[in-house]
Protein backbone atom coordinates (compact mmCIF):
# COMPACT_ATOMS: atom_id res chain seq x y z
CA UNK A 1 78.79 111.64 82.00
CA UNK A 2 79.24 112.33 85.81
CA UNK A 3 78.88 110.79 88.58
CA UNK A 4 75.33 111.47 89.78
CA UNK A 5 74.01 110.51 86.34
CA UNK A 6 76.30 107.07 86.57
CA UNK A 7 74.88 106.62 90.14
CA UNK A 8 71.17 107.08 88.54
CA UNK A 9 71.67 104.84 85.29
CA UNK A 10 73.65 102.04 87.49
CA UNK A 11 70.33 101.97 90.40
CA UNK A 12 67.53 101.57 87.39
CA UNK A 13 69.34 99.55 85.84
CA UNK A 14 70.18 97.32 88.76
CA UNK A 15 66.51 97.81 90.21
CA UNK A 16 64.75 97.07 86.57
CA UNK A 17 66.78 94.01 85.78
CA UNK A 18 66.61 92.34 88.65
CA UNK A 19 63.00 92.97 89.27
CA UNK A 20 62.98 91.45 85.74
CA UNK A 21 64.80 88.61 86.57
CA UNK A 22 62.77 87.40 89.44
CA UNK A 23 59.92 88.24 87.29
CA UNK A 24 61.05 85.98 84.56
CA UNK A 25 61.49 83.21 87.59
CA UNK A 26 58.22 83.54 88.88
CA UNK A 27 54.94 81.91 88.33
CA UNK A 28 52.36 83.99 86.91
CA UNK A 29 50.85 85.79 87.95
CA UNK A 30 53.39 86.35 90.58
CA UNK A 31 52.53 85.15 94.27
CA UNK A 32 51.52 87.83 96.77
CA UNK A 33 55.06 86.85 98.69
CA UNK A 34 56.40 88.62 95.29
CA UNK A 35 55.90 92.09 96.50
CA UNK A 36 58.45 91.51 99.61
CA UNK A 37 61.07 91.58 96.90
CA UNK A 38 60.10 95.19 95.85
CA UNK A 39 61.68 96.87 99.26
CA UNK A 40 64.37 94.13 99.29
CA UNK A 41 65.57 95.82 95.50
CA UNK A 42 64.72 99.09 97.12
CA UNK A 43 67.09 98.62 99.98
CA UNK A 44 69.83 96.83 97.54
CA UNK A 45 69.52 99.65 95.63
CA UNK A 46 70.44 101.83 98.40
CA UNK A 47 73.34 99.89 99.97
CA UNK A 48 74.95 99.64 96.27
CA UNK A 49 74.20 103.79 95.74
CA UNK A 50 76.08 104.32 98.76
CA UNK A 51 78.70 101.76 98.07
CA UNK A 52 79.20 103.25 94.52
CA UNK A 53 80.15 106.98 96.11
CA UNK A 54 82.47 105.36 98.27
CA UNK A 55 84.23 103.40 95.18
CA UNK A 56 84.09 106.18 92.58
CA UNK A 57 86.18 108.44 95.12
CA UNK A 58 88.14 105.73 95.32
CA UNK A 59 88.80 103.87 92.96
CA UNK A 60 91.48 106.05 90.48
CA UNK A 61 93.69 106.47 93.89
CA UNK A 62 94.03 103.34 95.99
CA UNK A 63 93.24 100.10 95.70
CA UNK A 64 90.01 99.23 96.06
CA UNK A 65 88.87 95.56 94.90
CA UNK A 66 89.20 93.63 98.17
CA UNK A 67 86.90 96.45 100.47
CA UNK A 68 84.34 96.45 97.77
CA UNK A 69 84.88 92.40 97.42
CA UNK A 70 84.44 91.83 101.13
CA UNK A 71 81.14 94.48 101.09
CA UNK A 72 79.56 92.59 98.93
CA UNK A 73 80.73 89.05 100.41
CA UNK A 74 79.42 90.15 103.89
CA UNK A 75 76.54 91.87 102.22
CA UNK A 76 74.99 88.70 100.64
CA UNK A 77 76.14 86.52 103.02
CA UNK A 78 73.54 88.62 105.64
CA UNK A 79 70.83 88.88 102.51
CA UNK A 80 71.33 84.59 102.53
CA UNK A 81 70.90 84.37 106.00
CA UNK A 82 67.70 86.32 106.35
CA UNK A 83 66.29 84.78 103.53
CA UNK A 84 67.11 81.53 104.69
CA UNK A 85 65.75 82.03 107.80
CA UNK A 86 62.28 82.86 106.39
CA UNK A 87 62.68 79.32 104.48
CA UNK A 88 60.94 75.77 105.82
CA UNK A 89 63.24 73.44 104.25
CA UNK A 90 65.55 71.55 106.00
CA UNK A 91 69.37 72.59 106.40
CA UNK A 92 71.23 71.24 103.54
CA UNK A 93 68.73 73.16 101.06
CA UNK A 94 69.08 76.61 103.45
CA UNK A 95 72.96 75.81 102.86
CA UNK A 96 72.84 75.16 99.73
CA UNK A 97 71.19 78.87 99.27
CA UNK A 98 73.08 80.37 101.23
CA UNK A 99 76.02 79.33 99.62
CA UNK A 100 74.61 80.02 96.08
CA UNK A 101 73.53 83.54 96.87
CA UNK A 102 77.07 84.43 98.79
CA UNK A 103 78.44 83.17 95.46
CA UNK A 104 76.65 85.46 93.64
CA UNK A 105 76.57 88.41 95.72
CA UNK A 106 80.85 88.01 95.46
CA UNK A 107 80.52 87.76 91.68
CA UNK A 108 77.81 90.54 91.27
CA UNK A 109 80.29 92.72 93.38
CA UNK A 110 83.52 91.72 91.31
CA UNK A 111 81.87 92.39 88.27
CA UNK A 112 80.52 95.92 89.78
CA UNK A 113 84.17 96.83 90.54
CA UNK A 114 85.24 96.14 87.11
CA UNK A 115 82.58 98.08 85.36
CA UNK A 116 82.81 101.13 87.61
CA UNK A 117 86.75 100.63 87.66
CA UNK A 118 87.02 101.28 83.68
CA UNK A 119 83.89 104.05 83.18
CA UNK A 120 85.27 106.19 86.28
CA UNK A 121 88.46 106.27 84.32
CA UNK A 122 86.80 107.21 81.39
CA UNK A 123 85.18 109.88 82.95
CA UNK A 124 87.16 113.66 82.85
C-alpha cells in the first residue's frame, strides 16, 4: 500500500465513521443544525490529510508523538471553543465540553500516531 492510498482509506474512513457516529447520536430524522457538521468533517478531514503527510515523512526518522500530540491538543481545543461559543448554556456545561472534546481530540490524535506509526513501518 502507499501513501496516497493510506491517506485516501484513513479520510473515508475518518469522514464515514464519524458522520456515523453523530448519526447514531442524533434524533431522527436528524435536525436541520445536522448539516453544519458535514463541512466541519470536511474541514477535519482536511487538517488530518495534511497532518498525515507531515507525520508519514516523519515518523520512521525523528520523533514525532509530542508535535502530532500538541496538533491535535491545540486543534480540538479551537474545535471546543467554537463550538462552545455557538452553545446557550451556561459556563460550567461549555466547560465541561470543552474539556470533554480537548480530551478526545488528544486521544483521537494519540491513537492516530500509533496506527500510522506501525503501518508506515510496514510499508516498503
Amino acid at each position: 500500500m502507499n501513501l496516497k492510498r493510506l491517506r485516501y482509506y484513513e479520510g473515508s474512513i475518518f469522514l464515514i465513521g464519524w458522520l456515523l457516529i453523530f448519526l447514531w447520536g442524533a434524533d431522527f430524522p436528524p435536525p436541520i443544525g445536522f448539516l453544519w457538521l458535514l463541512p466541519l468533517l470536511l474541514v477535519l478531514t482536511i487538517l488530518q490529510d495534511r497532518q498525515l503527510r507531515f507525520l508519514a515523512r516523519r515518523i520512521k526518522r525523528q520523533p514525532t508523538f509530542f508535535k502530532n500530540f500538541l496538533f491535535f491538543l491545540l486543534g480540538s481545543f479551537v474545535l471546543a471553543l467554537l463550538t462552545a461559543s455557538l452553545q446557550t448554556a451556561s459556563f460550567a456545561p461549555r466547560l465541561i465540553w470543552i474539556l470533554v472534546v480537548t480530551s478526545v481530540g488528544s486521544l483521537y490524535g494519540s491513537l492516530f500516531w500509533l496506527i500510522n506509526r506501525w503501518i508506515i513501518r510496514k510499508l516498503p
